[in-house]
N, C-alpha and C. Protein backbone atom coordinates (compact mmCIF):
# COMPACT_ATOMS: atom_id res chain seq x y z
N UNK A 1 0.85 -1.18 0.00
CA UNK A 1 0.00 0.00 0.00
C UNK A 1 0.89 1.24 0.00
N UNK A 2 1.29 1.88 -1.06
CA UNK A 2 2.50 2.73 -1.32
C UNK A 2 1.25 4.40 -1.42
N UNK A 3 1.26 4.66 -0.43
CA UNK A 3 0.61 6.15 -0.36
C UNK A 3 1.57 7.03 -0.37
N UNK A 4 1.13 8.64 -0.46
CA UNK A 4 1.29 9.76 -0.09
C UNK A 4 1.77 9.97 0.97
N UNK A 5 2.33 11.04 1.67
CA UNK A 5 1.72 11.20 3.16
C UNK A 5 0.89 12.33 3.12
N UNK A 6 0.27 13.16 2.54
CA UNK A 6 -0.18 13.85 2.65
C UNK A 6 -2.44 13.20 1.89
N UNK A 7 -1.99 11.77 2.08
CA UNK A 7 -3.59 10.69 1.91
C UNK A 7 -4.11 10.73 3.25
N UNK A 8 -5.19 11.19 2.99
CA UNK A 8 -6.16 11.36 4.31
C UNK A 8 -7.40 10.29 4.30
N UNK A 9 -7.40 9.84 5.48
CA UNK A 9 -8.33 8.67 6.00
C UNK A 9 -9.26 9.17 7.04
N UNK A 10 -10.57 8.24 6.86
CA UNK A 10 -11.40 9.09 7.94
C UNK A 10 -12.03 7.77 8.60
N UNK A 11 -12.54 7.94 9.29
CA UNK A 11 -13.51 7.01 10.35
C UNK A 11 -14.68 7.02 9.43
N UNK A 12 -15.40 5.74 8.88
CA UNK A 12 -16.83 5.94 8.10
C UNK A 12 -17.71 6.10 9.37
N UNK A 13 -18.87 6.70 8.71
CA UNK A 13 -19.82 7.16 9.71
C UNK A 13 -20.68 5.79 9.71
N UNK A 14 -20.93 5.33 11.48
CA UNK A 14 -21.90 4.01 11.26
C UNK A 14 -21.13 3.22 11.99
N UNK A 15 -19.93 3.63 12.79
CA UNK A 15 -18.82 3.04 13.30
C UNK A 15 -18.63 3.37 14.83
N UNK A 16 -19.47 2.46 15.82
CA UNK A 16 -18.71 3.02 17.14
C UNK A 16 -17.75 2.69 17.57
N UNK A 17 -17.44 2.90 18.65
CA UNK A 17 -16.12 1.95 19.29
C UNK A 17 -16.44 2.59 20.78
N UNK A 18 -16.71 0.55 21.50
CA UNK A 18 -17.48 0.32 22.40
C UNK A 18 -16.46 -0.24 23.40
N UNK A 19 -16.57 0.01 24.57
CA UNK A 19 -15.69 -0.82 25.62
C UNK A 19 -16.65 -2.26 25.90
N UNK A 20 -16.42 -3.53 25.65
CA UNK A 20 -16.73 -4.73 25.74
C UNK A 20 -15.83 -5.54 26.75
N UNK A 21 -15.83 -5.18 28.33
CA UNK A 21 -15.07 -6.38 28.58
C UNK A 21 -13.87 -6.28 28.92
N UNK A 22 -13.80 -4.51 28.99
CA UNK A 22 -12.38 -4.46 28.78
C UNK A 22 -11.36 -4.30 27.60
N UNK A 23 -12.32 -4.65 27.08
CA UNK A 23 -11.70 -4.90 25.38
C UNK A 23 -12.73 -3.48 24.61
N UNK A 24 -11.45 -2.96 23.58
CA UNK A 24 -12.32 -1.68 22.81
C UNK A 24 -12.58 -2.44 21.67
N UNK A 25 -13.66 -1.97 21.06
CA UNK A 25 -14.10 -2.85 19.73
C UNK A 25 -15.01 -2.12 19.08
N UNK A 26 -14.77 -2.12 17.76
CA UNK A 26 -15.04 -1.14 16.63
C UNK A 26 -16.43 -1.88 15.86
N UNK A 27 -17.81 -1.37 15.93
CA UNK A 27 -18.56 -2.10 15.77
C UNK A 27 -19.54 -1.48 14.46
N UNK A 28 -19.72 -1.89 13.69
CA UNK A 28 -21.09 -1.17 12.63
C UNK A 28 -22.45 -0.98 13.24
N UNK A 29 -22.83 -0.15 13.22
CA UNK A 29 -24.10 -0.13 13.72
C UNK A 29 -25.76 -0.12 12.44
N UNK A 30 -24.73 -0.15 11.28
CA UNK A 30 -25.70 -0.43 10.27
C UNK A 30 -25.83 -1.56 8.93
N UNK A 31 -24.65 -2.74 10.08
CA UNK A 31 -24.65 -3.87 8.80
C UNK A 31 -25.93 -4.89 9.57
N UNK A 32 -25.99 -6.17 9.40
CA UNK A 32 -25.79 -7.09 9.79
C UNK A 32 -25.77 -7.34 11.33
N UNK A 33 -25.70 -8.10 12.01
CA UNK A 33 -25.19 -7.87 13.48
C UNK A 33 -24.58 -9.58 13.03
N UNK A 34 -24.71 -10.11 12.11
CA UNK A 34 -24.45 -11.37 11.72
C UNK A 34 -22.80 -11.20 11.27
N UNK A 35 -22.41 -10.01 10.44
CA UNK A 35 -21.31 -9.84 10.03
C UNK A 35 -20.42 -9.52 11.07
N UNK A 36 -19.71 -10.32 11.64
CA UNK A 36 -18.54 -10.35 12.44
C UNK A 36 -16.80 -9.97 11.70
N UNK A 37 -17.11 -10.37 10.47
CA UNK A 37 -16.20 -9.63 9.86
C UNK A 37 -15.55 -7.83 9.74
N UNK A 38 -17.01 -7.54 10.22
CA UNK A 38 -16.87 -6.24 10.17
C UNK A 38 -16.27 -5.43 11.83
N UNK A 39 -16.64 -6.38 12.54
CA UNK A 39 -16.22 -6.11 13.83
C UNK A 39 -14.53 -6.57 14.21
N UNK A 40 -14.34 -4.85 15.35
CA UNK A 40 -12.93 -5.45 14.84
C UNK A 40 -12.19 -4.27 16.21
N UNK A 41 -11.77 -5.58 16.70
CA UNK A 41 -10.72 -5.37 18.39
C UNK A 41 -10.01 -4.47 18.03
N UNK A 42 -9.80 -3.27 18.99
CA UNK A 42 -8.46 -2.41 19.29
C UNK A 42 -7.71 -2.77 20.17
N UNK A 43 -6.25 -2.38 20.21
CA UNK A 43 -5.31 -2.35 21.30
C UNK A 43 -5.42 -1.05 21.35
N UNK A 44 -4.18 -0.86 22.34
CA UNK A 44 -3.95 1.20 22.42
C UNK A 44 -3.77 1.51 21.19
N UNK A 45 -2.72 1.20 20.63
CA UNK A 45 -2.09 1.70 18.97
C UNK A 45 -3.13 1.96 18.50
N UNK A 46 -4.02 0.63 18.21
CA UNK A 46 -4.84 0.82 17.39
C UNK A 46 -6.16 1.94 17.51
N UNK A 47 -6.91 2.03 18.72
CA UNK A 47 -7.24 2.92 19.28
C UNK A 47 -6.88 4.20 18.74
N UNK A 48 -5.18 4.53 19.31
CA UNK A 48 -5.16 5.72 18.71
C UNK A 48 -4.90 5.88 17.53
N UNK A 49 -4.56 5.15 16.66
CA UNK A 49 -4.83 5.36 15.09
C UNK A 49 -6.14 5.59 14.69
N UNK A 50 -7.20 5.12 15.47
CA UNK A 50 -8.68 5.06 15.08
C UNK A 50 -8.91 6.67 15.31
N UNK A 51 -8.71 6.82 16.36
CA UNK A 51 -8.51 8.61 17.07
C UNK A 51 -7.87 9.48 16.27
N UNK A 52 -6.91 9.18 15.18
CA UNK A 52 -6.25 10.05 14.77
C UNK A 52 -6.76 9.95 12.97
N UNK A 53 -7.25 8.56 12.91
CA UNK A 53 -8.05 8.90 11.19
C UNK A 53 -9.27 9.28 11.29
N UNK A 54 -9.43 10.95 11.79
CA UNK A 54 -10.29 12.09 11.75
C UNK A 54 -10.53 12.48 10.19
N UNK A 55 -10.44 12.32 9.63
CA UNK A 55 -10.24 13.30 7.85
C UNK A 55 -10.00 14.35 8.09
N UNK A 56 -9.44 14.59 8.81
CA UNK A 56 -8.22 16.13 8.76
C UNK A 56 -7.32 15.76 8.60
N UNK A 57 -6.10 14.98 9.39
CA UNK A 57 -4.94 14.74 9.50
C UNK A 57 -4.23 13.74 8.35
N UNK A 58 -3.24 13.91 7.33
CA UNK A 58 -3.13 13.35 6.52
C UNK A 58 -1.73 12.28 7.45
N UNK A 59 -1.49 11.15 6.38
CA UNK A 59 -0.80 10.28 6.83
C UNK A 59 0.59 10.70 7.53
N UNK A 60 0.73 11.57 6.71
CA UNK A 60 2.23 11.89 8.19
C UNK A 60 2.20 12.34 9.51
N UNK A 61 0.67 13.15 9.23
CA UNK A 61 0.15 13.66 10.64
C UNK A 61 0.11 12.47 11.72
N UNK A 62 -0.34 11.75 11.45
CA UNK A 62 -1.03 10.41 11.82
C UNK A 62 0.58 9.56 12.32
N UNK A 63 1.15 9.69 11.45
CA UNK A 63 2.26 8.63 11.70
C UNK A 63 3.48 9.61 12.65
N UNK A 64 3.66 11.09 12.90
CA UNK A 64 4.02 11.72 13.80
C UNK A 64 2.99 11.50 14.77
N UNK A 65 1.79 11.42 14.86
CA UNK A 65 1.22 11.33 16.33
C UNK A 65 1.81 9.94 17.04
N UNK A 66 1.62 9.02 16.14
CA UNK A 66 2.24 7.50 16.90
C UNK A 66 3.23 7.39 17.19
N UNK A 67 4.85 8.57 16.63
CA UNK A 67 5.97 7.94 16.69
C UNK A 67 5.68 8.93 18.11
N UNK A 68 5.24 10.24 18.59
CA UNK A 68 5.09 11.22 19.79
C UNK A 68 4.26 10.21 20.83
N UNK A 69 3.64 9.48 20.73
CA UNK A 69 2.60 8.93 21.81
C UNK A 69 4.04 7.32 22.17
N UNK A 70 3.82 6.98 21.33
CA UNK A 70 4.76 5.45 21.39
C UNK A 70 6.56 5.33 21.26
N UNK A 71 6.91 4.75 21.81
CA UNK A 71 8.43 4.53 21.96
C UNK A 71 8.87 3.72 20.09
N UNK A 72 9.01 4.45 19.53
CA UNK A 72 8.63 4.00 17.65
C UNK A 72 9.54 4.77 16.72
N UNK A 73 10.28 4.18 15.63
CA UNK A 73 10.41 5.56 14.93
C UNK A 73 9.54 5.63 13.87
N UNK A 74 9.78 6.83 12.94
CA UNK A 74 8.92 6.82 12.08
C UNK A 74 8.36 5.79 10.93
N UNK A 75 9.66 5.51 10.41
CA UNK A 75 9.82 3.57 9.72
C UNK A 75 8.92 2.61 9.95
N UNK A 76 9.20 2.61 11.03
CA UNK A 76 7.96 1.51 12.43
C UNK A 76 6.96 1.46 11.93
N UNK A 77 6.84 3.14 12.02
CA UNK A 77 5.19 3.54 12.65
C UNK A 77 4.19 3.53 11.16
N UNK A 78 5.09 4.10 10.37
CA UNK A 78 4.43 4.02 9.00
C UNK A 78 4.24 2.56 8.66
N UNK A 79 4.60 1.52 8.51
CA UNK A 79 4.95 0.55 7.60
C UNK A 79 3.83 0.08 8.87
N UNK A 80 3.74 -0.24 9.95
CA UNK A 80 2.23 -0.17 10.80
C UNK A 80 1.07 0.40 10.60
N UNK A 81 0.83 1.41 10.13
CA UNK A 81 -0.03 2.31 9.68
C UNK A 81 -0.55 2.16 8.68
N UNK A 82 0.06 2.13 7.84
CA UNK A 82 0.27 1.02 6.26
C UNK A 82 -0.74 0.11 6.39
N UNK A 83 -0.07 -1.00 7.32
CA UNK A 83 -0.84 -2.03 7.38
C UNK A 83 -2.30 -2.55 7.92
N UNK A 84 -2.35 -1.75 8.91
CA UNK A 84 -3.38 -1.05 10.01
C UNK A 84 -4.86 -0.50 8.74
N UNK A 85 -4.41 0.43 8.32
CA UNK A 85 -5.18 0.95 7.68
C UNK A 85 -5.56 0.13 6.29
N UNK A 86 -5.19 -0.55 5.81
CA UNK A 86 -5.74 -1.71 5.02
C UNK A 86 -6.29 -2.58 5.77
N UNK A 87 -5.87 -2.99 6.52
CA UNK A 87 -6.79 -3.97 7.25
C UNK A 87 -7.95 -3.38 7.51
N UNK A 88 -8.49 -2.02 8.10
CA UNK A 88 -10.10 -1.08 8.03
C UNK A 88 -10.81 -1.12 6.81
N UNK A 89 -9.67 -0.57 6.16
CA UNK A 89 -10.31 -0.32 4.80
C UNK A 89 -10.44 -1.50 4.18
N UNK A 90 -10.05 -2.72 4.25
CA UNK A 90 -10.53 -4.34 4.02
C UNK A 90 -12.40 -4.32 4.36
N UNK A 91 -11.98 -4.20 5.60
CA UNK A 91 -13.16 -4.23 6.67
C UNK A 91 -14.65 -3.04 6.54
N UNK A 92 -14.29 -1.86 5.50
CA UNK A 92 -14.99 -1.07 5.27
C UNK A 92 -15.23 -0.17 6.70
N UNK A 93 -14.48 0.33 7.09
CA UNK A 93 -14.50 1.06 8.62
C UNK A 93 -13.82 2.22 8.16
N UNK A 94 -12.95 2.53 7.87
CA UNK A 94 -12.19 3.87 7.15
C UNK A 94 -12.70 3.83 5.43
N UNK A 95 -12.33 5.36 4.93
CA UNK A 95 -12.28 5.68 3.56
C UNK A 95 -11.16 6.31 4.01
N UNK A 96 -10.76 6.95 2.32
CA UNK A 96 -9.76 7.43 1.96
C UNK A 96 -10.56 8.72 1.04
N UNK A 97 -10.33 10.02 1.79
CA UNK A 97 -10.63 11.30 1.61
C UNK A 97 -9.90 11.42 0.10
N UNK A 98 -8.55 12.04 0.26
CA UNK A 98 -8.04 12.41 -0.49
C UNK A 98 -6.54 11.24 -0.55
């Protein structure tokens, strides 16, 4: 997934993210309740990547917030981010603004 950094991602609307248990989890509130595919566990990282694909902040924004919050460098954090964010956008939970 060879982006920009200046590709902006957003949270689709229809998407909460619920504390279950202890566990944060990113849920549709307008598929299915059958589609479990669409549902989909956070850690912290992930969390705050979810927090930070606002559709304002373009990918470097995003990947400076993680290397400032987490012990990471930028390398890390991107090539995570990268991956992170295909896996949503697999899942239909993020778009891609610009």
């Amino acid at each position: 997934m060879e982006e920009a950094g200046g590709v902006v991602y957003a949270r689709r609307e229809g998407i909460v993210l619920r504390e279950v248990a202890g566990e944060q989890i990113l849920v549709p509130i307008r598929r299915n309740v059958a589609d479990l595919k669409a549902i989909f566990a956070l850690n912290g990282v992930g969390r705050c990547i979810w927090e930070l694909l606002d559709g304002t902040r373009g990918f470097d924004a995003v990947v400076a917030g993680l290397v400032e919050r987490f012990d990471v460098s930028a390398e890390e954090a991107s090539a995570d981010l990268h991956a992170f964010v295909d896996r949503l956008s697999q899942a239909g939970l993020v778009e891609r603004r610009r």
